[in-house]
C-alpha atoms as a PDB file:
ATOM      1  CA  UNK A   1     -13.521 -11.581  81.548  1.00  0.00           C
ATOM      2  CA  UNK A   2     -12.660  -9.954  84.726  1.00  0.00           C
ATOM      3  CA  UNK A   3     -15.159 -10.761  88.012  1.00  0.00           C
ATOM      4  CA  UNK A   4     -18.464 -12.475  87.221  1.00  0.00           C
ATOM      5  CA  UNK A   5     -21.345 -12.143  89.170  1.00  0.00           C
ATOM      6  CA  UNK A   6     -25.058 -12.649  89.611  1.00  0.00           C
ATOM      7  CA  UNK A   7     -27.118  -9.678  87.999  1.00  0.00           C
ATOM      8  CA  UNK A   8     -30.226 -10.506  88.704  1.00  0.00           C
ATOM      9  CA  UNK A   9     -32.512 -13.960  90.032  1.00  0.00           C
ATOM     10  CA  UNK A  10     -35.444 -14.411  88.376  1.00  0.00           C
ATOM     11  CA  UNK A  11     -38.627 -16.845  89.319  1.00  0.00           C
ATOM     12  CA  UNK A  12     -41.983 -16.863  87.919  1.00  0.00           C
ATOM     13  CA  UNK A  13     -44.091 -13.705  87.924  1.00  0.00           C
ATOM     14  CA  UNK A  14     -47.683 -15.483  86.218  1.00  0.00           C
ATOM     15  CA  UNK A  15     -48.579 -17.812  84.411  1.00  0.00           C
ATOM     16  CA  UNK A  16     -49.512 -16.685  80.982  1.00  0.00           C
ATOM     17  CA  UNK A  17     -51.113 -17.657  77.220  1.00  0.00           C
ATOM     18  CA  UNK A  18     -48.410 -19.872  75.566  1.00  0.00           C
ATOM     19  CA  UNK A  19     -48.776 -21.369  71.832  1.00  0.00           C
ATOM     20  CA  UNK A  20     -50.288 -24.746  72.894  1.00  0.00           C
ATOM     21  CA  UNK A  21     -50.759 -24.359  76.842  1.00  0.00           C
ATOM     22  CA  UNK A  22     -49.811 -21.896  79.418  1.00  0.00           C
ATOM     23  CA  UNK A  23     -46.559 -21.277  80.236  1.00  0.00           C
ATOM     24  CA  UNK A  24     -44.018 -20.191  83.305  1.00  0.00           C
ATOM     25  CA  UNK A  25     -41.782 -18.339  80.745  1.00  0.00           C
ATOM     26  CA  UNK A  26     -42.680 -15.232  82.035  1.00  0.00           C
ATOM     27  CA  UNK A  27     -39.597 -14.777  84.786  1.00  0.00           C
ATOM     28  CA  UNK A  28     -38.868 -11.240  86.541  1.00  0.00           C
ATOM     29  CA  UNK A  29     -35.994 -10.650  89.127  1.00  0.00           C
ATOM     30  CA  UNK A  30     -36.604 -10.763  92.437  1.00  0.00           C
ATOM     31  CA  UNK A  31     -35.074  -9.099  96.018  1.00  0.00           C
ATOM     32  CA  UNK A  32     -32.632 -11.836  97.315  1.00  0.00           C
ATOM     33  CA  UNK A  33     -31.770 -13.752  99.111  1.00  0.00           C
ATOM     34  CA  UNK A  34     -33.999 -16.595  97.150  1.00  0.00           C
ATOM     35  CA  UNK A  35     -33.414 -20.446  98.288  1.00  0.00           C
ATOM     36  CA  UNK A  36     -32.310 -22.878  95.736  1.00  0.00           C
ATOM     37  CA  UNK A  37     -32.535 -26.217  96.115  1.00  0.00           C
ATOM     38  CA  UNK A  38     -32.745 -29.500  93.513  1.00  0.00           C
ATOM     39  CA  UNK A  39     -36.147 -28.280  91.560  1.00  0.00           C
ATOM     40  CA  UNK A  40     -34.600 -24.451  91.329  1.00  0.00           C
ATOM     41  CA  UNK A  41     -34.997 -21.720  93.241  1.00  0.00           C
ATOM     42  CA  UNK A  42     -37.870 -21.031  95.968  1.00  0.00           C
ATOM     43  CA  UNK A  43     -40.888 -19.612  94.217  1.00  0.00           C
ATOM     44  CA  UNK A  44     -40.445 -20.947  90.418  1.00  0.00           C
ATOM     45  CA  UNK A  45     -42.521 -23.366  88.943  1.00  0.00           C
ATOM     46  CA  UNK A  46     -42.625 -25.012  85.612  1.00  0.00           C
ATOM     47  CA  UNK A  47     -45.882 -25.636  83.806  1.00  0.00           C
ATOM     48  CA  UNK A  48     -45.224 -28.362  81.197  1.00  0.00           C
ATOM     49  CA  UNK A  49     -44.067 -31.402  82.605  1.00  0.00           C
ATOM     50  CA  UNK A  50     -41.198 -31.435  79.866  1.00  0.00           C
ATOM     51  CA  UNK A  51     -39.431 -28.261  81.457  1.00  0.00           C
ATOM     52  CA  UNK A  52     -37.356 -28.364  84.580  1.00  0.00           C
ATOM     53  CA  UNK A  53     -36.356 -31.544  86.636  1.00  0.00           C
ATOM     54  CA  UNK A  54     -33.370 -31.953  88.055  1.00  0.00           C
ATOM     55  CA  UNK A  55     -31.302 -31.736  84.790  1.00  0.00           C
ATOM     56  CA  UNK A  56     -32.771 -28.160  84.210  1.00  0.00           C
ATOM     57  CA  UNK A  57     -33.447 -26.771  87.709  1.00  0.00           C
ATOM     58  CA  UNK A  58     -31.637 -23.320  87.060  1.00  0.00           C
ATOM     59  CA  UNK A  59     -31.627 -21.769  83.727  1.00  0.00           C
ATOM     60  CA  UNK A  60     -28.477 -19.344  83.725  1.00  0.00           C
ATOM     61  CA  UNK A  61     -28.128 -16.878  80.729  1.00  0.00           C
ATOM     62  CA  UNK A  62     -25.286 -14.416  80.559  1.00  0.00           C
ATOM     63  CA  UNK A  63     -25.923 -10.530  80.163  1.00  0.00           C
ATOM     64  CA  UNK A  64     -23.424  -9.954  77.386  1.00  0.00           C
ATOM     65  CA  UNK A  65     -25.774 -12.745  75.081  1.00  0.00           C
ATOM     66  CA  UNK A  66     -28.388 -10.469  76.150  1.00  0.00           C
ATOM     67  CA  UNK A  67     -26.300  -7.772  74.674  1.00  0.00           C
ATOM     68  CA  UNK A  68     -25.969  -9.132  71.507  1.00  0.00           C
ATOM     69  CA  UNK A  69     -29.518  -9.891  71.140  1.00  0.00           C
ATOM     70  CA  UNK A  70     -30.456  -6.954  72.172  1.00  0.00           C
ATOM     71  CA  UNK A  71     -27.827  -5.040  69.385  1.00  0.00           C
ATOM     72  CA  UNK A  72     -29.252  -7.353  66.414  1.00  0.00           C
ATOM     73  CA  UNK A  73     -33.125  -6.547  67.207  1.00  0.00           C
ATOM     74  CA  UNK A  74     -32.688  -3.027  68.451  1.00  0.00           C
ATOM     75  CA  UNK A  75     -34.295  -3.304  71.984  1.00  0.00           C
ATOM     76  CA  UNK A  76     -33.868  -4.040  75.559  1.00  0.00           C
ATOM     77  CA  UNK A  77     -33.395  -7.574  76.848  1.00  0.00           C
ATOM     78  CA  UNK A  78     -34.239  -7.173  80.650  1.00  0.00           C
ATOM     79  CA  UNK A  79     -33.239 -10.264  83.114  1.00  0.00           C
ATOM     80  CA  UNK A  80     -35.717 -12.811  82.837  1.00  0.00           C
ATOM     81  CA  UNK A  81     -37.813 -11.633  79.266  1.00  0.00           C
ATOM     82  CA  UNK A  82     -35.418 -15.178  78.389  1.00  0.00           C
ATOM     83  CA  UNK A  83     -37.725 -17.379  80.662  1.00  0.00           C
ATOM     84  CA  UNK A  84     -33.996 -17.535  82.818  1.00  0.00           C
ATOM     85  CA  UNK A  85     -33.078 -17.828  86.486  1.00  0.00           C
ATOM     86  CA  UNK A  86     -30.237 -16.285  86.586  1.00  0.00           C
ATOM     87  CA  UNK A  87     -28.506 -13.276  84.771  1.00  0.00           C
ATOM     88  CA  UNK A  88     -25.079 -13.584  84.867  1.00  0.00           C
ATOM     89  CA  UNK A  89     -22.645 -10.930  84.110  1.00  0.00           C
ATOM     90  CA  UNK A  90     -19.185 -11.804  82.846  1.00  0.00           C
ATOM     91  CA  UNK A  91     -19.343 -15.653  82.864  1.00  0.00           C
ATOM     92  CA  UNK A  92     -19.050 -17.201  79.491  1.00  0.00           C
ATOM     93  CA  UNK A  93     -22.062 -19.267  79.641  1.00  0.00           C
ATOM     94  CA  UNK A  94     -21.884 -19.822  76.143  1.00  0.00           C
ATOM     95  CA  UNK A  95     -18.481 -21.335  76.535  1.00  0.00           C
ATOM     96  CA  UNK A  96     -19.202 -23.208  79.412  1.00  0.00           C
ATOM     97  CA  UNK A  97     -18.321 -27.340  78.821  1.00  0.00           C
ATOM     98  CA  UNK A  98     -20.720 -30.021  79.758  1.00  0.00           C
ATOM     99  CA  UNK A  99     -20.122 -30.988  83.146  1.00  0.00           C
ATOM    100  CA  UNK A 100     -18.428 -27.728  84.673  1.00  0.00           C
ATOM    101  CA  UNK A 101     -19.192 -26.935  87.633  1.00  0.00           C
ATOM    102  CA  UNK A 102     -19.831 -22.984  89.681  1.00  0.00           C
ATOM    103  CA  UNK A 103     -20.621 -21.441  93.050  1.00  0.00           C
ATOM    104  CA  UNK A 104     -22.656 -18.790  92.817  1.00  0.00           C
ATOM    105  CA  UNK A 105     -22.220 -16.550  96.219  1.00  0.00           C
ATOM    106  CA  UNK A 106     -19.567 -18.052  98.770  1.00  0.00           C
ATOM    107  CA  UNK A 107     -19.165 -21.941  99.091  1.00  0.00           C
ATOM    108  CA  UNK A 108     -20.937 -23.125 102.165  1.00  0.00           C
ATOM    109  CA  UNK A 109     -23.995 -20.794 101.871  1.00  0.00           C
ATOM    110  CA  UNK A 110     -24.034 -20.374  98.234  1.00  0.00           C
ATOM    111  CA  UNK A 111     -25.348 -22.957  95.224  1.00  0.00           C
ATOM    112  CA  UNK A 112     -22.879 -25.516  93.184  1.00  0.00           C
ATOM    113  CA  UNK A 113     -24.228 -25.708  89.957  1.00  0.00           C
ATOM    114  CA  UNK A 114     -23.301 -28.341  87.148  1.00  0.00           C
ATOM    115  CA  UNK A 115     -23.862 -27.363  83.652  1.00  0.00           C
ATOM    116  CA  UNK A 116     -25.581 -30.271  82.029  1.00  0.00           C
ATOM    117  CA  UNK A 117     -27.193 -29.109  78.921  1.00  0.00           C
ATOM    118  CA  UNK A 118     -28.187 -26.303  76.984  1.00  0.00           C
ATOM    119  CA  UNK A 119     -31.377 -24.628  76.552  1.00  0.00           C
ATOM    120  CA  UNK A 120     -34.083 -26.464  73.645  1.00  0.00           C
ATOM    121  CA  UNK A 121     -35.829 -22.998  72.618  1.00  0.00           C
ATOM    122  CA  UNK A 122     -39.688 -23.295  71.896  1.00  0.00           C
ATOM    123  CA  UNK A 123     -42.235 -21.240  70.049  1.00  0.00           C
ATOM    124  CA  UNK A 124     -43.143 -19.556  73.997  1.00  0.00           C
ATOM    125  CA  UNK A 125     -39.939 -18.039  73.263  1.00  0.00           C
ATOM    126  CA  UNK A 126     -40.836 -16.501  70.405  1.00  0.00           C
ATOM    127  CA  UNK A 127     -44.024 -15.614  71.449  1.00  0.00           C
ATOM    128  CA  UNK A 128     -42.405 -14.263  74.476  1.00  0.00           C
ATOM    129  CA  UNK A 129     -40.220 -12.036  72.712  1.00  0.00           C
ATOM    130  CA  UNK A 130     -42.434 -10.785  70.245  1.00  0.00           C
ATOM    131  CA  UNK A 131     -40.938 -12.131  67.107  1.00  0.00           C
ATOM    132  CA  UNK A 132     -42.298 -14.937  64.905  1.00  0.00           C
ATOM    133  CA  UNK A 133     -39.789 -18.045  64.394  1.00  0.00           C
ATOM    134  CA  UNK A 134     -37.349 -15.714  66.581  1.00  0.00           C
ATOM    135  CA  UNK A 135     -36.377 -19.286  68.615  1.00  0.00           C
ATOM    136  CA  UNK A 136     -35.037 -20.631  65.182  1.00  0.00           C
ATOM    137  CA  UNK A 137     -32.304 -17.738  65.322  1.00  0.00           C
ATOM    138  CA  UNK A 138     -31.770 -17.962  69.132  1.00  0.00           C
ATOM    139  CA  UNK A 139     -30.682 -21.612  68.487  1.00  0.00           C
ATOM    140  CA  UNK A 140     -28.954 -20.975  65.828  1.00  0.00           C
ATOM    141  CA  UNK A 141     -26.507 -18.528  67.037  1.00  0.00           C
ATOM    142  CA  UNK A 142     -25.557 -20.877  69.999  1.00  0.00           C
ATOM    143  CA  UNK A 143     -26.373 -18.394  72.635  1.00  0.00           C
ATOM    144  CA  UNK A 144     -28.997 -20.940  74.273  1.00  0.00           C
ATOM    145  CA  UNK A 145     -27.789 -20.333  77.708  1.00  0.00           C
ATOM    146  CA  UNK A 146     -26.870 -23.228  80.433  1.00  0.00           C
ATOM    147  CA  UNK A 147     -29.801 -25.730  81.712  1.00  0.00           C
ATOM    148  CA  UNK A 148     -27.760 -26.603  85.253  1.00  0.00           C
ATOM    149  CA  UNK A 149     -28.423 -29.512  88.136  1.00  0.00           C
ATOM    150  CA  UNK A 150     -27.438 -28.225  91.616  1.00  0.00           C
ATOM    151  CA  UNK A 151     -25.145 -29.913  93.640  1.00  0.00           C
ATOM    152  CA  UNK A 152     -25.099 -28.433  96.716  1.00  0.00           C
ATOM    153  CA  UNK A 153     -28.037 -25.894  97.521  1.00  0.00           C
ATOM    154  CA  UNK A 154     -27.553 -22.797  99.365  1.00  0.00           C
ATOM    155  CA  UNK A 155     -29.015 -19.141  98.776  1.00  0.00           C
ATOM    156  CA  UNK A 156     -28.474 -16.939  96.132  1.00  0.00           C
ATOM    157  CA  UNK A 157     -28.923 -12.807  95.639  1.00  0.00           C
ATOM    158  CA  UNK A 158     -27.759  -9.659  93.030  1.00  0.00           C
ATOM    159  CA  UNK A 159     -24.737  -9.010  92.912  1.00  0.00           C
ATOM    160  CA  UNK A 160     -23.062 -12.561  94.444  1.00  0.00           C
ATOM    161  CA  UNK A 161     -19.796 -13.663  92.883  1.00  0.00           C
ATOM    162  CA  UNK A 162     -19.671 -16.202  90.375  1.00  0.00           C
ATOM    163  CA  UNK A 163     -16.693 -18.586  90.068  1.00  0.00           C
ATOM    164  CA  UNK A 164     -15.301 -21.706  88.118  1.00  0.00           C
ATOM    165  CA  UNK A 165     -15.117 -24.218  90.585  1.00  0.00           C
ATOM    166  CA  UNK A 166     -14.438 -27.231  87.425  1.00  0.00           C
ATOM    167  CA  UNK A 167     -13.835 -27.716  84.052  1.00  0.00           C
ATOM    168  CA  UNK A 168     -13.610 -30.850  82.383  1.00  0.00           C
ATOM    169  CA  UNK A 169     -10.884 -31.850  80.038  1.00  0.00           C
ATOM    170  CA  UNK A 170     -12.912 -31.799  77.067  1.00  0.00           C
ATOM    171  CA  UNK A 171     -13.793 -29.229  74.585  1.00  0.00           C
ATOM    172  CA  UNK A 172     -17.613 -28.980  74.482  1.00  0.00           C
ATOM    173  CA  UNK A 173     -19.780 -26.164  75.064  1.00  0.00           C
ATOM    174  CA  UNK A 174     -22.541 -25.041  75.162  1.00  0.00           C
ATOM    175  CA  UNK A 175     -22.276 -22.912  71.691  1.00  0.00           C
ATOM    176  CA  UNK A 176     -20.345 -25.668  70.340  1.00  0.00           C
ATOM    177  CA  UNK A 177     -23.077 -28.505  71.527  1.00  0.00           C
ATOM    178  CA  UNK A 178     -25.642 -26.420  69.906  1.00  0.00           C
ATOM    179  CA  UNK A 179     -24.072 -25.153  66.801  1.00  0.00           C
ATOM    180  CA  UNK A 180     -22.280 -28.674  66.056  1.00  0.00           C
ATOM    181  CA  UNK A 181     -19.493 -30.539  67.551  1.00  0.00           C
ATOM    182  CA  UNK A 182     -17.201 -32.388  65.528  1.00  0.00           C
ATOM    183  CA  UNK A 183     -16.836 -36.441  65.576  1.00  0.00           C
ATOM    184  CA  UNK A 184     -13.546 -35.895  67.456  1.00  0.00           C
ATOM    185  CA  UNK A 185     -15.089 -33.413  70.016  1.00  0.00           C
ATOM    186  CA  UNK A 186     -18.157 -36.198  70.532  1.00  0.00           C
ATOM    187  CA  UNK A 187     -15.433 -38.717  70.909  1.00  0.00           C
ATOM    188  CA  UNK A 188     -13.229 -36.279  73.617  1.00  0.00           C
ATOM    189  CA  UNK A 189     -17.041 -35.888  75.351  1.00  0.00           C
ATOM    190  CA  UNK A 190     -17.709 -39.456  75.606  1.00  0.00           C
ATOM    191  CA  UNK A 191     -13.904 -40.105  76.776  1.00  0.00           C
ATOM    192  CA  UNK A 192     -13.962 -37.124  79.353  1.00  0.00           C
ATOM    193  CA  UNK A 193     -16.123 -39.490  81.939  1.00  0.00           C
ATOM    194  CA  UNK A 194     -18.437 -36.384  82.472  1.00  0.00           C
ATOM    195  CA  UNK A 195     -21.814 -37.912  83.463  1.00  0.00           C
ATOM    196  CA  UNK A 196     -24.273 -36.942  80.380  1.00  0.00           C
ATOM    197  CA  UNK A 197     -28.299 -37.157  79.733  1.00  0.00           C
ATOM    198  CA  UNK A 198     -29.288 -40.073  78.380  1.00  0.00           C
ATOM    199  CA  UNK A 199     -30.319 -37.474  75.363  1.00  0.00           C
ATOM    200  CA  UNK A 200     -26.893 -36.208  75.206  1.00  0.00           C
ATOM    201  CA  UNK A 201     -24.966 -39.291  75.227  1.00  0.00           C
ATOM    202  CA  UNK A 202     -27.015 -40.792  72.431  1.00  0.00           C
ATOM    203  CA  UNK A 203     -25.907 -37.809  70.521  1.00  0.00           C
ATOM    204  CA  UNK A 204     -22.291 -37.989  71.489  1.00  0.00           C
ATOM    205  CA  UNK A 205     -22.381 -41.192  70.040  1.00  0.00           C
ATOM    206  CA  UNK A 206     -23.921 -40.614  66.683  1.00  0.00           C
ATOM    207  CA  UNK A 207     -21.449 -37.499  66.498  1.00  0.00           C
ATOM    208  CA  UNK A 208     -18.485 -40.148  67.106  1.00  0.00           C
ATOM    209  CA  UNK A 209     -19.328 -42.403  64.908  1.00  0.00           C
ATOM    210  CA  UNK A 210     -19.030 -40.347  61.768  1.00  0.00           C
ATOM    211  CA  UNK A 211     -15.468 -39.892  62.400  1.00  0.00           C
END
C-alpha cells in the first residue's frame, strides 16, 4: 500500500451522554507531539472500567475503513468520530495478525505497538455515529480496527511514518478474528506462540476444536 503514516492522534475532547453511563468516545485530533505510554497516550481517559488497560491502550483505525464507511452511509468520517487514537493512513489494520508488532514515528523516540485484539463495538458507537444498531454492521463487516499494548513508549505526531516491525507466522487478523476464523486458522493461532488474552485464547480453542 505504498508509505503508511499517522493521519491524525486523537485523545478525549469531553465526556459526554452515553446509552447507560457517560462515555470518553468522543475523541478529536490533537497538535503533536502527544506522549504515549502503557495506559495510551497523554491526555485520554477511559470512563468505564471495561475500556482500555493495557491490552487496549491505543485504539488504531485506518483511514481507508473510514472510507468505506463513509461511501456506504454517504457522509464524512473525521479522525476520531470512531472513539480511535490513531488514524492511520495506508496500514492494513484490518489485516493486521494478532501479535504484530509497529513503530509509529522513528524507533528510539517513537511507540512499538502490539496488536492484541480487535475492537468489541458498543451501542456508544452507534449513538456516536448517529445510527441506531449501526455497531451491529461495524462488526460485521470486520473493519473493527486494532485494540494495541505498547511496548516501548515514545511520542507520537501527524504525519509520522508507520512501519511493520513483526508479523507472526500465522494467518489471523483482525477482519478474519472478527468475521470468523476457521478451526485450522484457531489451531495455526494457538501453534504460532503469540501471547493471547485470556478471552482470545479461550476462543482459539473452541475454534480448534471443531476441526
Amino acid at each position: 500500500m505504498g508509505r503508511a503514516s499517522v493521519e491524525a492522534v486523537c485523545v478525549v475532547h469531553g465526556i459526554i451522554d452515553g446509552c447507560y453511563h457517560p462515555t470518553a468516545i468522543d475523541k478529536r485530533p490533537v497538535p503533536g507531539p502527544v506522549r504515549v505510554d502503557g495506559l495510551g497516550p497523554e491526555g485520554d481517559r477511559h470512563v468505564d472500567s471495561s475500556h482500555g488497560g493495557l491490552d487496549a491502550a491505543v485504539y488504531v483505525y485506518a483511514a481507508e475503513d473510514a472510507a468505506y464507511f463513509g461511501r456506504v452511509l454517504g457522509r464524512d468520517m473525521p479522525p476520531g468520530l470512531l472513539g480511535e487514537n490513531l488514524r492511520t493512513h495506508g496500514l492494513d489494520v484490518t489485516g493486521a495478525l494478532l501479535g504484530e508488532r509497529w513503530w509509529i514515528g522513528e524507533p528510539g523516540t517513537g511507540v512499538l505497538l502490539e496488536v492484541r485484539k480487535p475492537r468489541t463495538p458498543c451501542h456508544n458507537l452507534s449513538k456516536r455515529v448517529g445510527i441506531e444498531r449501526f455497531h451491529l454492521d461495524f462488526n460485521r463487516t470486520g473493519r473493527v480496527g486494532a485494540m494495541c499494548r505498547v511496548l516501548e513508549s515514545g511520542v507520537v505526531r501527524a504525519g509520522d511514518r508507520v512501519t511493520v516491525d513483526h508479523r507472526p507466522g500465522h494467518d489471523v487478523s483482525i477482519g478474519v478474528l472478527v468475521t470468523g476464523m476457521s478451526p485450522a486458522q484457531a489451531q495455526r493461532l494457538l501453534d504460532s506462540g503469540v501471547g493471547l488474552t485470556s478471552a482470545l485464547h479461550a476462543r482459539a480453542r473452541r475454534y480448534a476444536a471443531r476441526g
